[in-house]
N, C-alpha and C. Protein backbone atom coordinates (compact mmCIF):
# COMPACT_ATOMS: atom_id res chain seq x y z
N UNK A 1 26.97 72.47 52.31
CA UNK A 1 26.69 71.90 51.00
C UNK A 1 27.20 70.45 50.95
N UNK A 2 28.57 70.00 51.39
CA UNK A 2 29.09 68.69 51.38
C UNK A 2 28.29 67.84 52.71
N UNK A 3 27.54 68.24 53.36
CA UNK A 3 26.69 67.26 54.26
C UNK A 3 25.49 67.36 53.76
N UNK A 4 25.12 68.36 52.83
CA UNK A 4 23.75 68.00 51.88
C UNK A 4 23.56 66.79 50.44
N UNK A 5 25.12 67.17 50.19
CA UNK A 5 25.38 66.37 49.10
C UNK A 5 25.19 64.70 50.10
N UNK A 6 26.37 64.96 50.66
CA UNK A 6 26.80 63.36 51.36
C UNK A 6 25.20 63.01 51.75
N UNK A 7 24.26 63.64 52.29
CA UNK A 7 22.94 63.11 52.93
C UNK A 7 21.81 62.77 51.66
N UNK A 8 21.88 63.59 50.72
CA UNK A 8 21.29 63.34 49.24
C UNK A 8 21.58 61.91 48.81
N UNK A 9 23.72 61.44 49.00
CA UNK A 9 23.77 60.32 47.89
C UNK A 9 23.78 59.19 49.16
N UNK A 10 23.58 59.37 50.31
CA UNK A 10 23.25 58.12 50.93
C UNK A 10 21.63 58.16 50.87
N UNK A 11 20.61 59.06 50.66
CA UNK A 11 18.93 58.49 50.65
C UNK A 11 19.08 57.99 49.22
N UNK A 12 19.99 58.34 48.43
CA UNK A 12 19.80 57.78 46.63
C UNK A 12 20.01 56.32 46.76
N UNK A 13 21.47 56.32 47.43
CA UNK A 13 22.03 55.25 48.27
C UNK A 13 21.11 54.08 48.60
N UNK A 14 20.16 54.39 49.60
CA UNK A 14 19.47 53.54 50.51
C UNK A 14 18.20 53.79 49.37
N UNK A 15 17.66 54.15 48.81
CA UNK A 15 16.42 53.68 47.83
C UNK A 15 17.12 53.06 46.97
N UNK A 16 18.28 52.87 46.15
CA UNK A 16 18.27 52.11 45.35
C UNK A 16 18.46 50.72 46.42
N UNK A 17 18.98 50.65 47.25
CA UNK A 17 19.13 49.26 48.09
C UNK A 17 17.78 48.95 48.23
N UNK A 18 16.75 49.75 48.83
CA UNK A 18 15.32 49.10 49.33
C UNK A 18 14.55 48.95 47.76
N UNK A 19 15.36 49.61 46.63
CA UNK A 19 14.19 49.31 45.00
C UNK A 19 14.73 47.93 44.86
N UNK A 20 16.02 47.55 44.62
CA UNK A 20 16.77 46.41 44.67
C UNK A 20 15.84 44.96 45.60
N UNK A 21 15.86 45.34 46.58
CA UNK A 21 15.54 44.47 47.42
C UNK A 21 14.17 43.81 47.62
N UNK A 22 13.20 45.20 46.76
CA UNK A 22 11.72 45.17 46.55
C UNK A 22 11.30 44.34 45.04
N UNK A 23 12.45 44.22 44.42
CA UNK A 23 12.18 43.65 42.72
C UNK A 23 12.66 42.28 43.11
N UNK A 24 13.80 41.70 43.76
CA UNK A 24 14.13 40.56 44.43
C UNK A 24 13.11 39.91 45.36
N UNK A 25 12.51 40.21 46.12
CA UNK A 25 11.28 39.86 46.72
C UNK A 25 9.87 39.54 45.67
N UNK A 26 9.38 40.60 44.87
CA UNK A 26 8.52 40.08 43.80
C UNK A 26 9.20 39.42 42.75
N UNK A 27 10.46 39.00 42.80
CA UNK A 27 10.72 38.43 41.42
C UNK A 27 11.00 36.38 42.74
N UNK A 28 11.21 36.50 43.45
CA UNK A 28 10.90 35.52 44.37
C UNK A 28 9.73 34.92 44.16
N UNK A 29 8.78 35.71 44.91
CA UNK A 29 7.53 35.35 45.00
C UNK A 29 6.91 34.69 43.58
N UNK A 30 7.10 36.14 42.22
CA UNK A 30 6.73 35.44 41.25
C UNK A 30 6.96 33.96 40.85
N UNK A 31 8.48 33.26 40.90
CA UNK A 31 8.87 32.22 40.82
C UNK A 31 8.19 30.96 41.89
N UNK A 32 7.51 31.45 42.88
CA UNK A 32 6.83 30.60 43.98
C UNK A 32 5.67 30.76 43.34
N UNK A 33 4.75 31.63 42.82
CA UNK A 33 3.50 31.24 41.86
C UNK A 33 3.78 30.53 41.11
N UNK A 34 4.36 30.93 39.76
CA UNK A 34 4.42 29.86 38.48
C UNK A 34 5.14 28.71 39.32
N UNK A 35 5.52 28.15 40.49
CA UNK A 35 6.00 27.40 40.34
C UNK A 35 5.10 26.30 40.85
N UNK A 36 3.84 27.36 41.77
CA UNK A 36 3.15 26.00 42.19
C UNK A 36 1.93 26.13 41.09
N UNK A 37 2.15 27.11 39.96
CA UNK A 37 1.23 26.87 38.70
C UNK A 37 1.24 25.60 37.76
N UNK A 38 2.53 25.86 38.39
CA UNK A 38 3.55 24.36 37.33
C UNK A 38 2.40 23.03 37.27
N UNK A 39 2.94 23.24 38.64
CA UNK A 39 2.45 21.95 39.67
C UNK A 39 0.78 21.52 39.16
N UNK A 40 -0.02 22.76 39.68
CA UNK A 40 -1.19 22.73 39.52
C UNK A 40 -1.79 21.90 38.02
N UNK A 41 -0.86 22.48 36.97
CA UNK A 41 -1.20 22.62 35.42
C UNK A 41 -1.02 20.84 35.19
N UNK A 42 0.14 20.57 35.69
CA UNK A 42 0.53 19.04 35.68
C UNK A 42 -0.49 18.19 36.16
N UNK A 43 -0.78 18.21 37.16
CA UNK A 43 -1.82 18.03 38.04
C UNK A 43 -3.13 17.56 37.45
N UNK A 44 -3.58 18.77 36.90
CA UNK A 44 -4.55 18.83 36.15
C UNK A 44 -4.50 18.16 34.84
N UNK A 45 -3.27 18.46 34.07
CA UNK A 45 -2.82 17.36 33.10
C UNK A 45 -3.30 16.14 32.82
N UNK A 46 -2.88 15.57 34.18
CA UNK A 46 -2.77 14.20 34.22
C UNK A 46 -4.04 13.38 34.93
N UNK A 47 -5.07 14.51 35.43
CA UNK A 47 -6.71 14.58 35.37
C UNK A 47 -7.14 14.30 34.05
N UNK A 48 -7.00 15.10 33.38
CA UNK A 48 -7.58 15.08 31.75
C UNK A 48 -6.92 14.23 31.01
N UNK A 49 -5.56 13.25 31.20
CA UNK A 49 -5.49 12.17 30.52
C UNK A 49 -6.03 10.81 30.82
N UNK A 50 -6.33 11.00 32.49
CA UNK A 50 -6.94 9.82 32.98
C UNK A 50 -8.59 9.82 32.61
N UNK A 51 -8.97 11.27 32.66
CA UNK A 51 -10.52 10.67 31.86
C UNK A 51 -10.36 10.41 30.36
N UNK A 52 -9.32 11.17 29.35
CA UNK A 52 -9.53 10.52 28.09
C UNK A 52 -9.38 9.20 27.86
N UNK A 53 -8.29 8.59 28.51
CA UNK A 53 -8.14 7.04 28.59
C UNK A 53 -9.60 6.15 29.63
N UNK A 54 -9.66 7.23 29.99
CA UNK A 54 -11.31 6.31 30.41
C UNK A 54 -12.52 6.68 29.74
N UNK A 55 -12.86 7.93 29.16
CA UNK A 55 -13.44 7.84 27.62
C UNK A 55 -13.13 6.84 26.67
N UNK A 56 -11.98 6.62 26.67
CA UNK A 56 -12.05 5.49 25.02
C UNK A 56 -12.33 4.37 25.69
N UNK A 57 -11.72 4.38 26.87
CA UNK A 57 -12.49 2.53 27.44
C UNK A 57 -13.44 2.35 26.69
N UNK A 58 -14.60 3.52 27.97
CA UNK A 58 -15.52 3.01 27.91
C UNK A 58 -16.19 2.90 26.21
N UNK A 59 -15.82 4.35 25.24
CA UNK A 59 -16.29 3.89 24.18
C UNK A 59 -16.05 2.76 23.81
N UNK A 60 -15.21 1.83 23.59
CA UNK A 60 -14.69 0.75 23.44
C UNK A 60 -15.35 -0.24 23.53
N UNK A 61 -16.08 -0.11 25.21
CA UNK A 61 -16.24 -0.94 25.67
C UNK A 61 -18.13 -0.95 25.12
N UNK A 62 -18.53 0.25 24.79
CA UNK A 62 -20.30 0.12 24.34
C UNK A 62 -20.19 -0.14 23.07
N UNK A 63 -19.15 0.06 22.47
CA UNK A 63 -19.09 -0.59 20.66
C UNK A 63 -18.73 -2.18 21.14
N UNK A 64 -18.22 -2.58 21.89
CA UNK A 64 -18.14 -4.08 21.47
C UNK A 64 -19.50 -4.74 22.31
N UNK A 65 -20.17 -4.16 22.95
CA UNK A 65 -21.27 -4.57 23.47
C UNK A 65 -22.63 -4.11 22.64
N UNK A 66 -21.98 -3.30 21.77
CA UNK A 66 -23.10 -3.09 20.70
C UNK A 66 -23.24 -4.77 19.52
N UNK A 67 -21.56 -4.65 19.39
CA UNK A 67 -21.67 -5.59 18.34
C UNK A 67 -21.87 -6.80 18.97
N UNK A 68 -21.54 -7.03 20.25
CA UNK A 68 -22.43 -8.76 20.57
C UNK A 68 -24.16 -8.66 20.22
N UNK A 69 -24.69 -7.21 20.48
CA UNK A 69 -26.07 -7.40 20.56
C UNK A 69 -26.45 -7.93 18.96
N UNK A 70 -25.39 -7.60 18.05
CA UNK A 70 -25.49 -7.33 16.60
C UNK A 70 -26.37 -6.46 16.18
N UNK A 71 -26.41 -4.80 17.02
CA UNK A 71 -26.88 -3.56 16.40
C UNK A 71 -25.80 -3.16 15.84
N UNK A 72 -25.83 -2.20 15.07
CA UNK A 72 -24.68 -1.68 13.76
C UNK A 72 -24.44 -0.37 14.74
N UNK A 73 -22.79 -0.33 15.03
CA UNK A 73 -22.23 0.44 16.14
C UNK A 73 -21.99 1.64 14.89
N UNK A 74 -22.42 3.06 15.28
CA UNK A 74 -22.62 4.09 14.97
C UNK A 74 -20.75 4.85 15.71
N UNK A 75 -20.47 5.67 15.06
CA UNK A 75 -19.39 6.61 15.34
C UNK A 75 -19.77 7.66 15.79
């Protein structure tokens, strides 16, 4: 009975070490996704501010070429 017990609380033993070790590994990994999500999102960010600032250029730039023609620049 005491080498069934002792063999019982070392497999309890050794699964909680390998559950441990299995939530540390996906909680790793998770942090290596969001982290190159981060990245990605920024990335992309700073895509979509470089075309809005080149949207208003150019709007900018066909309203004041409207008004040299002296057509009435529309919104």
């Amino acid at each position: 009975i005491a080498d069934a017990q002792a063999a019982g609380s070392k497999l309890v033993a050794d699964a909680g070490t390998q559950a441990a070790q299995i939530v540390a590994e996906g909680t790793s990994k998770r942090n290596e996704i969001v982290g190159a999500l981060e990245v990605q999102r920024s990335e992309l960010q700073d895509k979509v501010n470089a075309l809005a600032a080149t949207h208003a250029d150019t709007v900018s730039k066909l309203k004041a070429a409207l008004d040299q023609l002296g057509a009435p620049a529309t919104s």
